[in-house]
N, C-alpha and C. Protein backbone atom coordinates (compact mmCIF):
# COMPACT_ATOMS: atom_id res chain seq x y z
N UNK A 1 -30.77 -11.07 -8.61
CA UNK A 1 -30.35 -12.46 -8.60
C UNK A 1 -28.96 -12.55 -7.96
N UNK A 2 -28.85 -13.85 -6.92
CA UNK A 2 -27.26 -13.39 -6.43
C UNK A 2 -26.03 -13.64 -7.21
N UNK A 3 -26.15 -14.82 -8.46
CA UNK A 3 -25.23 -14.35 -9.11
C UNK A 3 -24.91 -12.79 -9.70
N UNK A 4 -25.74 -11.97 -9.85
CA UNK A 4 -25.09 -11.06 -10.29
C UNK A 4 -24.97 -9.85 -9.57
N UNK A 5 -25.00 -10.44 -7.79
CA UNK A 5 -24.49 -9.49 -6.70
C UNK A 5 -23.49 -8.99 -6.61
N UNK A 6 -22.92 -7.90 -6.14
CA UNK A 6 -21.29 -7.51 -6.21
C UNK A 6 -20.90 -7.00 -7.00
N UNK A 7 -21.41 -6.60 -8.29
CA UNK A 7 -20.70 -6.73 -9.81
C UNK A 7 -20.79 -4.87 -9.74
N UNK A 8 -21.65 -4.48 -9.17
CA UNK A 8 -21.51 -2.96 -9.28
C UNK A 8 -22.25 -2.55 -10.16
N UNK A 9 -23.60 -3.37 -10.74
CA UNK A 9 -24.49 -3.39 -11.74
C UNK A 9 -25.34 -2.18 -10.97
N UNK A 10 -25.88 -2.22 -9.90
CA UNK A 10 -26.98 -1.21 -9.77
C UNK A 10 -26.17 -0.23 -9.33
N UNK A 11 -24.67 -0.17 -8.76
CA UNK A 11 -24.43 1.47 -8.70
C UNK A 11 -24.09 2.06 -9.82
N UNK A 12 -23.79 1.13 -11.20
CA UNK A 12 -23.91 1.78 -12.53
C UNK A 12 -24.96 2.78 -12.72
N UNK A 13 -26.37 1.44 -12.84
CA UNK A 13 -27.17 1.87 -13.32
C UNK A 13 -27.62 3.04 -12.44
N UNK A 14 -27.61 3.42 -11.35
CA UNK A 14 -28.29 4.09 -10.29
C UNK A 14 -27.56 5.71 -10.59
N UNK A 15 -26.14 5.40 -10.97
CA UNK A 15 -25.07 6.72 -11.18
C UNK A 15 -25.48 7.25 -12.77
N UNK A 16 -25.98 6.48 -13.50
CA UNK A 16 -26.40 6.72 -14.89
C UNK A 16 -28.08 7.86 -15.02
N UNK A 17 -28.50 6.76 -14.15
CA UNK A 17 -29.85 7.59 -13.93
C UNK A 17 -29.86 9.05 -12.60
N UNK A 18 -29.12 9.12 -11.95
CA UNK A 18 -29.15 10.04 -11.42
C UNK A 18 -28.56 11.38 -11.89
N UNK A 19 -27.50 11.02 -12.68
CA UNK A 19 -27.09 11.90 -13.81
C UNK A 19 -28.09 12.50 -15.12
N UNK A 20 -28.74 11.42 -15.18
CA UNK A 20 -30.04 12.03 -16.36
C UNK A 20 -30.88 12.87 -15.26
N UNK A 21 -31.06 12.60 -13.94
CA UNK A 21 -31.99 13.42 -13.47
C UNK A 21 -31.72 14.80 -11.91
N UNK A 22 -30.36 14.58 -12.09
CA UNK A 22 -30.01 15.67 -11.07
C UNK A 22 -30.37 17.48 -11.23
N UNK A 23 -30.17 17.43 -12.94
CA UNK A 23 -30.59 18.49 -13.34
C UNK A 23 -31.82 18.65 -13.62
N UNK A 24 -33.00 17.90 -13.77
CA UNK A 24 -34.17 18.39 -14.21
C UNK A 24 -35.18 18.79 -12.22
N UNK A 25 -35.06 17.81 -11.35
CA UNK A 25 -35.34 17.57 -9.97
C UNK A 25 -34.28 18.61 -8.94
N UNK A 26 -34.99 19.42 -8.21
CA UNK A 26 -33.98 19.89 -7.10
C UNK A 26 -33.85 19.10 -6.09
N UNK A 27 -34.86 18.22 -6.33
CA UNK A 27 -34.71 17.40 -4.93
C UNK A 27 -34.54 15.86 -4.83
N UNK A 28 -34.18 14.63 -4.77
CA UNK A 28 -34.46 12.92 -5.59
C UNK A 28 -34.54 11.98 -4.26
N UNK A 29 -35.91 11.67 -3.93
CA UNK A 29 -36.05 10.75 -2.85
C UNK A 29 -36.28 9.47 -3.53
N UNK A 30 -35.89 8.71 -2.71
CA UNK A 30 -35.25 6.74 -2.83
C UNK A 30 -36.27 6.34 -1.99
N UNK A 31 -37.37 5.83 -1.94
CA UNK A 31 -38.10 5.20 -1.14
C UNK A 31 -37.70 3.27 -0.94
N UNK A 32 -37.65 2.96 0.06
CA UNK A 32 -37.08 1.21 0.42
C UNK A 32 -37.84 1.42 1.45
N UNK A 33 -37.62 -0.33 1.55
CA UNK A 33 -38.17 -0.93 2.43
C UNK A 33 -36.90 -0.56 3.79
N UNK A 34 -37.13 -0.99 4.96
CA UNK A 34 -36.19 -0.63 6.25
C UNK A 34 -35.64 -2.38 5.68
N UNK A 35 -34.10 -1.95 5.81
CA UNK A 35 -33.01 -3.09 5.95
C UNK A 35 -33.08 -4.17 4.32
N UNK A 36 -33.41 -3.05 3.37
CA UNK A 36 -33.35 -3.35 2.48
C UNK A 36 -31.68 -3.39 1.57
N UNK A 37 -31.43 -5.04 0.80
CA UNK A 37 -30.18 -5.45 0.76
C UNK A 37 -29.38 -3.79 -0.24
N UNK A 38 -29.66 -3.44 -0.85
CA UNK A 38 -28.94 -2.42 -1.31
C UNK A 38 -29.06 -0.81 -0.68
N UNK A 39 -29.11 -1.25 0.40
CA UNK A 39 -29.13 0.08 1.29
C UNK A 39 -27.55 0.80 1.48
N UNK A 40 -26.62 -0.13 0.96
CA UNK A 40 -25.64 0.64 1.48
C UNK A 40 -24.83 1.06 -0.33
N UNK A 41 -25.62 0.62 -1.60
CA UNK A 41 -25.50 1.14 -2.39
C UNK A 41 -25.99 2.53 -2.46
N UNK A 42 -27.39 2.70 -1.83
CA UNK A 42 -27.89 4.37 -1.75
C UNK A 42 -26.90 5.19 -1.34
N UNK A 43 -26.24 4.31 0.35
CA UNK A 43 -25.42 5.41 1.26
C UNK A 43 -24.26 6.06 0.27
N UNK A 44 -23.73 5.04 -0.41
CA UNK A 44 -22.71 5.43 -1.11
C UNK A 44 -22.99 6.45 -1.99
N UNK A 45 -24.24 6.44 -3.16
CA UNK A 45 -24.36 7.34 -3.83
C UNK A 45 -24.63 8.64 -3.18
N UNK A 46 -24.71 8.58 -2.16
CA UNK A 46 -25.22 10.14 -1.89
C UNK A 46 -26.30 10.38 -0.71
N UNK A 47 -26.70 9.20 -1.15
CA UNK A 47 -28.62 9.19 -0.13
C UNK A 47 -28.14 9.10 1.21
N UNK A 48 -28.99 9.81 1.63
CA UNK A 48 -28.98 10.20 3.08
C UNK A 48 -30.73 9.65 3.96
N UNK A 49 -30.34 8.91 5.13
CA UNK A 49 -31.70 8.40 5.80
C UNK A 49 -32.35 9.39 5.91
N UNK A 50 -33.94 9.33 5.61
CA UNK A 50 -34.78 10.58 5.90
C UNK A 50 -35.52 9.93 7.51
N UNK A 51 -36.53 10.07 7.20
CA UNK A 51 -37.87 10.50 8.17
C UNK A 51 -38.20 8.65 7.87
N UNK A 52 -38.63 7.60 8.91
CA UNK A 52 -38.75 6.68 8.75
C UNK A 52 -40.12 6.58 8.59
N UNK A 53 -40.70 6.45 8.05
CA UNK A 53 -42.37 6.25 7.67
C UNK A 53 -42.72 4.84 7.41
N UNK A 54 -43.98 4.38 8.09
CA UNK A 54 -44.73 3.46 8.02
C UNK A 54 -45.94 3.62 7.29
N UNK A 55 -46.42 2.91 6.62
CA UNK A 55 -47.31 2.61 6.09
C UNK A 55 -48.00 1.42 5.74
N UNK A 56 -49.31 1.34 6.06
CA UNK A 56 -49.67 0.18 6.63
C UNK A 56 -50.59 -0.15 4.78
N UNK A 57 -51.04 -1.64 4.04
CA UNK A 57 -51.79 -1.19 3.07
C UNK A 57 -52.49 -2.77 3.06
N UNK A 58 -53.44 -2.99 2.77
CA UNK A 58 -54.32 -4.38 2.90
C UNK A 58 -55.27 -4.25 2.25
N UNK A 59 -55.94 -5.08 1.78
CA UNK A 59 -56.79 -5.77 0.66
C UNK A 59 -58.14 -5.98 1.67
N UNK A 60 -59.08 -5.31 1.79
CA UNK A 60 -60.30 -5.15 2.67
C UNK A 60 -60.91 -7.01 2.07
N UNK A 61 -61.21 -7.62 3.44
CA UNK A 61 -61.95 -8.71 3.04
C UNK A 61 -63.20 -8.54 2.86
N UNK A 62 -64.31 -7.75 2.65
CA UNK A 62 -65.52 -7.78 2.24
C UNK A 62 -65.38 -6.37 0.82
N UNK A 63 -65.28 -7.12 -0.24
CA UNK A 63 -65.19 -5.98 -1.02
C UNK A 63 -66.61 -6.13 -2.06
């Protein structure tokens, strides 16, 4: 919600949970959408751009 943009709410929460899970995972991929608004909260924590993947997914009209 944009009132509660800016506030540093998801790099809390994001630094809280990555701390519960740095030690159990050797490895922690972030999947987003491309040009998604908290993309530069990831950069900050740490995340690094991978491999850009598409994936296509649709609802077959004769089911």
């Amino acid at each position: 919600m944009p009132t509660y943009r800016g506030r540093g709410l998801a790099t809390r929460m994001l630094k809280r949970a990555l701390s519960v899970l740095k030690d159990k995972y050797p490895v922690l991929r972030l999947y987003v959408m491309e040009g998604n608004d908290a993309e530069s909260v990831y950069l900050n924590l740490g995340f690094i751009p991978g491999v850009l993947e598409i994936q296509s997914m649709y609802i077959p009209l004769n089911q």
